[in-house]
Protein backbone atom coordinates (compact mmCIF):
# COMPACT_ATOMS: atom_id res chain seq x y z
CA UNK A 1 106.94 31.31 217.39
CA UNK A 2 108.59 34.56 218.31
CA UNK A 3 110.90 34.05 214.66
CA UNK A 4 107.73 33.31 212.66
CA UNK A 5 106.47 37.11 213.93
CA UNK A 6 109.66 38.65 213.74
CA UNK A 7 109.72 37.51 210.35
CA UNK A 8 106.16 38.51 209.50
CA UNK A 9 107.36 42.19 210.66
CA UNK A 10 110.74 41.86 208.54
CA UNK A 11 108.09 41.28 205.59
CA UNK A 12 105.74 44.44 205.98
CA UNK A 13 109.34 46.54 206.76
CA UNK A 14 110.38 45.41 203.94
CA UNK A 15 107.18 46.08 201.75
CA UNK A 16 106.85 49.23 203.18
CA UNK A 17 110.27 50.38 202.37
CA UNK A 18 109.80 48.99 198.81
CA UNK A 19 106.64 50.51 197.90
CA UNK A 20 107.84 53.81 199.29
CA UNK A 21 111.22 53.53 197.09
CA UNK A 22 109.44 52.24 194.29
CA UNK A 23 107.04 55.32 194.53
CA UNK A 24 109.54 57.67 195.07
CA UNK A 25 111.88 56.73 192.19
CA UNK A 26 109.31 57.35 189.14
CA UNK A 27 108.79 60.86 190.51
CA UNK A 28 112.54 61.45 190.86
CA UNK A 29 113.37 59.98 187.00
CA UNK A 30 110.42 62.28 185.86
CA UNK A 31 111.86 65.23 187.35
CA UNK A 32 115.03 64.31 186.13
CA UNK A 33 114.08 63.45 182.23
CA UNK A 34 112.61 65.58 179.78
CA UNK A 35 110.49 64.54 177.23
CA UNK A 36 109.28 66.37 174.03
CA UNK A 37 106.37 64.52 172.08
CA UNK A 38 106.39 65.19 168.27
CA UNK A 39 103.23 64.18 165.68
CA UNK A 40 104.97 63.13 162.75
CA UNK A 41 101.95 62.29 160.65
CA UNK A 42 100.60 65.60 161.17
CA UNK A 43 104.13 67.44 159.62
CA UNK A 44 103.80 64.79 156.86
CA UNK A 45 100.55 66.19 156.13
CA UNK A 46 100.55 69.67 156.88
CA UNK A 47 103.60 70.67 156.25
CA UNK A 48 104.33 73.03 153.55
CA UNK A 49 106.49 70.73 152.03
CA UNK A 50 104.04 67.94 152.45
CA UNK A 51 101.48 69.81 150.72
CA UNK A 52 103.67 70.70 147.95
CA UNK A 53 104.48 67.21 147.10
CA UNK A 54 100.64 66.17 147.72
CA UNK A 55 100.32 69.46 144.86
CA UNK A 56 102.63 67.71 142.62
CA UNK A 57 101.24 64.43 143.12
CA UNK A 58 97.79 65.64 142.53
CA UNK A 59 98.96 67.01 139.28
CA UNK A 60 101.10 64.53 137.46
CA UNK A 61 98.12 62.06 138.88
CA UNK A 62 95.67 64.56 136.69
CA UNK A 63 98.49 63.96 134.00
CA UNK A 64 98.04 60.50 133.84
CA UNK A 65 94.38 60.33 133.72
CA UNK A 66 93.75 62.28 130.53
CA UNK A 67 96.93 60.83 128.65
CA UNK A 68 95.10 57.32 129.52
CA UNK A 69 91.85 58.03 128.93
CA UNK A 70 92.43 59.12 125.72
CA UNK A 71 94.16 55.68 125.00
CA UNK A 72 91.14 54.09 126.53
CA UNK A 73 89.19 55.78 123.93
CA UNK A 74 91.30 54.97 121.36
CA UNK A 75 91.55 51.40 122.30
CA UNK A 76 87.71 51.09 122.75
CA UNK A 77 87.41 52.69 119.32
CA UNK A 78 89.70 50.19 117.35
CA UNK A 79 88.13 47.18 119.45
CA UNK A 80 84.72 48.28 118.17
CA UNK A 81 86.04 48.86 114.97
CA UNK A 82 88.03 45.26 114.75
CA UNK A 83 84.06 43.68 115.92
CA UNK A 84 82.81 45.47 113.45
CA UNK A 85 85.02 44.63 110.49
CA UNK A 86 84.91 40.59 111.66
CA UNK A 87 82.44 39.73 109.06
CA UNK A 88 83.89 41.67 105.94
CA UNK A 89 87.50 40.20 107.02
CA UNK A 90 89.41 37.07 106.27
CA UNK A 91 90.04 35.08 109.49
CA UNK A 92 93.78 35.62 108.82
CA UNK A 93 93.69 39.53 108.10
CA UNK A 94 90.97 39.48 111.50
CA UNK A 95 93.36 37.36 112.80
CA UNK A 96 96.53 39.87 112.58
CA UNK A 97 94.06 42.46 113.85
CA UNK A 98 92.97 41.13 116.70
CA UNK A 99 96.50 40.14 117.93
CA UNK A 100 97.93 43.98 116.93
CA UNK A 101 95.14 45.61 119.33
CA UNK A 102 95.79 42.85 121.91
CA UNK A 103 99.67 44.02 121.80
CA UNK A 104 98.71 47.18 121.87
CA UNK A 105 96.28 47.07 124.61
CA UNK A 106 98.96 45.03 126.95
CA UNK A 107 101.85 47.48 125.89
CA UNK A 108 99.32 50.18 127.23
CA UNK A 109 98.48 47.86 130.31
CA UNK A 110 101.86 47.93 130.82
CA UNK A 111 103.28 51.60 130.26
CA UNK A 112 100.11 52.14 132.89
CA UNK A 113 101.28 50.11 135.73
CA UNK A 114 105.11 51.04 135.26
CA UNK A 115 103.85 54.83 135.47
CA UNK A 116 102.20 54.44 138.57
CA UNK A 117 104.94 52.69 140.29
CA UNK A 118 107.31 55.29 138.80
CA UNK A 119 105.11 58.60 140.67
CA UNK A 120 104.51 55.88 143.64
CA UNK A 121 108.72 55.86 143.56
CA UNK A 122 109.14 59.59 143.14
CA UNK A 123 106.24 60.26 146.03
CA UNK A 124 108.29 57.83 148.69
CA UNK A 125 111.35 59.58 148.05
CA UNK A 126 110.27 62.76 148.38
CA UNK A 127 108.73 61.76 151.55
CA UNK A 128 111.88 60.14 152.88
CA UNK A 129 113.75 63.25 152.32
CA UNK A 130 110.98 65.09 154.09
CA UNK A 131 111.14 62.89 156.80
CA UNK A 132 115.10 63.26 157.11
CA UNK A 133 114.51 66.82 157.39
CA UNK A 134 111.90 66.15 160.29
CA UNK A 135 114.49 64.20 162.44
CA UNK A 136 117.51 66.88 161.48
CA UNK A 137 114.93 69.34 162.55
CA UNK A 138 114.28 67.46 165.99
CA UNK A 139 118.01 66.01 166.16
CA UNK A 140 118.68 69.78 166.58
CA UNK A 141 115.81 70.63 168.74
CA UNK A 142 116.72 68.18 171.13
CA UNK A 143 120.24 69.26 171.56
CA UNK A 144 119.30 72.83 172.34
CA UNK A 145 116.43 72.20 174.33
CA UNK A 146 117.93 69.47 176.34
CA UNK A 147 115.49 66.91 175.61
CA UNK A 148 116.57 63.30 176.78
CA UNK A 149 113.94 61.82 174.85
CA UNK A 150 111.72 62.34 171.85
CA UNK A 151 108.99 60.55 170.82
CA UNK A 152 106.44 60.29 168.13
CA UNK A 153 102.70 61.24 168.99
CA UNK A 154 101.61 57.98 167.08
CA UNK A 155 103.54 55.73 169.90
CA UNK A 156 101.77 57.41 172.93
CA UNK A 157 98.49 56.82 174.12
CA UNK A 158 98.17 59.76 176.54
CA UNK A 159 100.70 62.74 177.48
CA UNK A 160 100.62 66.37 178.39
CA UNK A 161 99.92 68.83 176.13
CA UNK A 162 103.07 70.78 177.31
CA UNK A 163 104.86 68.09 175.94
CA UNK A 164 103.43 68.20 172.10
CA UNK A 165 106.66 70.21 170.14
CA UNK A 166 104.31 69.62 167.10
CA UNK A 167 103.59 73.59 166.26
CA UNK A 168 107.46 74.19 167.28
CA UNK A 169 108.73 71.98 164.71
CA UNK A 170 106.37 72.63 161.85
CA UNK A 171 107.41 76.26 161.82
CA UNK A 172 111.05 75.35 161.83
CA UNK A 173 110.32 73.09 159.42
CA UNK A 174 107.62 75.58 157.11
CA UNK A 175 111.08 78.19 157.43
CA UNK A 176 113.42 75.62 156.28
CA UNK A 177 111.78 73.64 153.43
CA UNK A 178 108.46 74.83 151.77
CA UNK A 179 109.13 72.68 148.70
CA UNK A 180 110.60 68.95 147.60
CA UNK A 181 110.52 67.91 143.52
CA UNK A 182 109.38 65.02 143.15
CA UNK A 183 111.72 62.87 140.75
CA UNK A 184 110.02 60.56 138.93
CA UNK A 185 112.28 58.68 137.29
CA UNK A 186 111.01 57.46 133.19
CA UNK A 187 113.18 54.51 131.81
């Protein structure tokens, strides 16, 4: 009987001691670790550079639109011509017809889509290199200002403001690189 409560009091000691250690080492790692919180999405938006490629984008975008609606409206035009003309055709000159603005409208289809992916191409890239300057940028950052760890905003649920290098960075990064081409790439 006397073991059981000497073990029963070996048990609390031992809680005790644990919960005391266990609340003692967060506060010590804390102390000990600095942490610097960066919002990543919010450089690739509001950057200078970001804007500048969301400029470009905007434009060659623009670009595309009136060089394909005015093969839309050439298209529409020969297809309403071509329904027209039906009657006062043969079946074989309607025939040929038909099947040259059906070519023509997929080779259009086509030179479309392969556009597109060709700005969507030029628009990652730029952003990748953007992003590569946004982890130099903090690479750097992190060895002057001692930081043992870094993380992005879009990882945390809640931190201190004190922590948020946001503003830091996007003015390092605003003096470094106000601009990146984009490259689209024709073929």
């Amino acid at each position: 009987m006397k073991t059981h409560g000497l073990y029963a009091v070996s048990r609390i000691c031992f809680a005790v001691i644990m919960f005391v250690g266990l609340s003692v080492l967060p506060s010590l790692s804390y102390a000990e670790t600095n942490i610097a919180v960066v919002d990543v999405q919010r450089l690739l938006n509001e950057s200078k550079a970001a804007k500048s490629i969301q400029k470009q984008l905007n434009t060659h975008k623009e670009s595309f639109q009136s060089e394909f609606s005015v093969r839309e409206k050439k298209l529409r035009e020969t297809e309403l011509k071509l329904s027209e003309g039906r009657e006062k055709l043969s079946v074989e000159a309607f025939g040929k017809q038909k099947t040259a603005f059906e070519e023509n409208l997929m080779e259009t289809r086509q030179l479309a889509q392969k556009r597109r992916r060709e700005l969507e191409t030029a628009a990652n890239e730029a952003l990748i290199s953007l992003r590569q300057e946004i982890v130099k940028i903090v690479a750097d950052m992190a060895d002057k200002e001692k930081y043992d760890l870094i993380m992005t905003k879009q990882n945390i649920i809640l931190a201190a403001k004190a922590m948020d290098v946001t503003d830091v960075v996007m003015k390092k990064l605003n003096s470094k690189i106000t601009k990146i081409d984009l490259k689209i790439q024709t073929n």
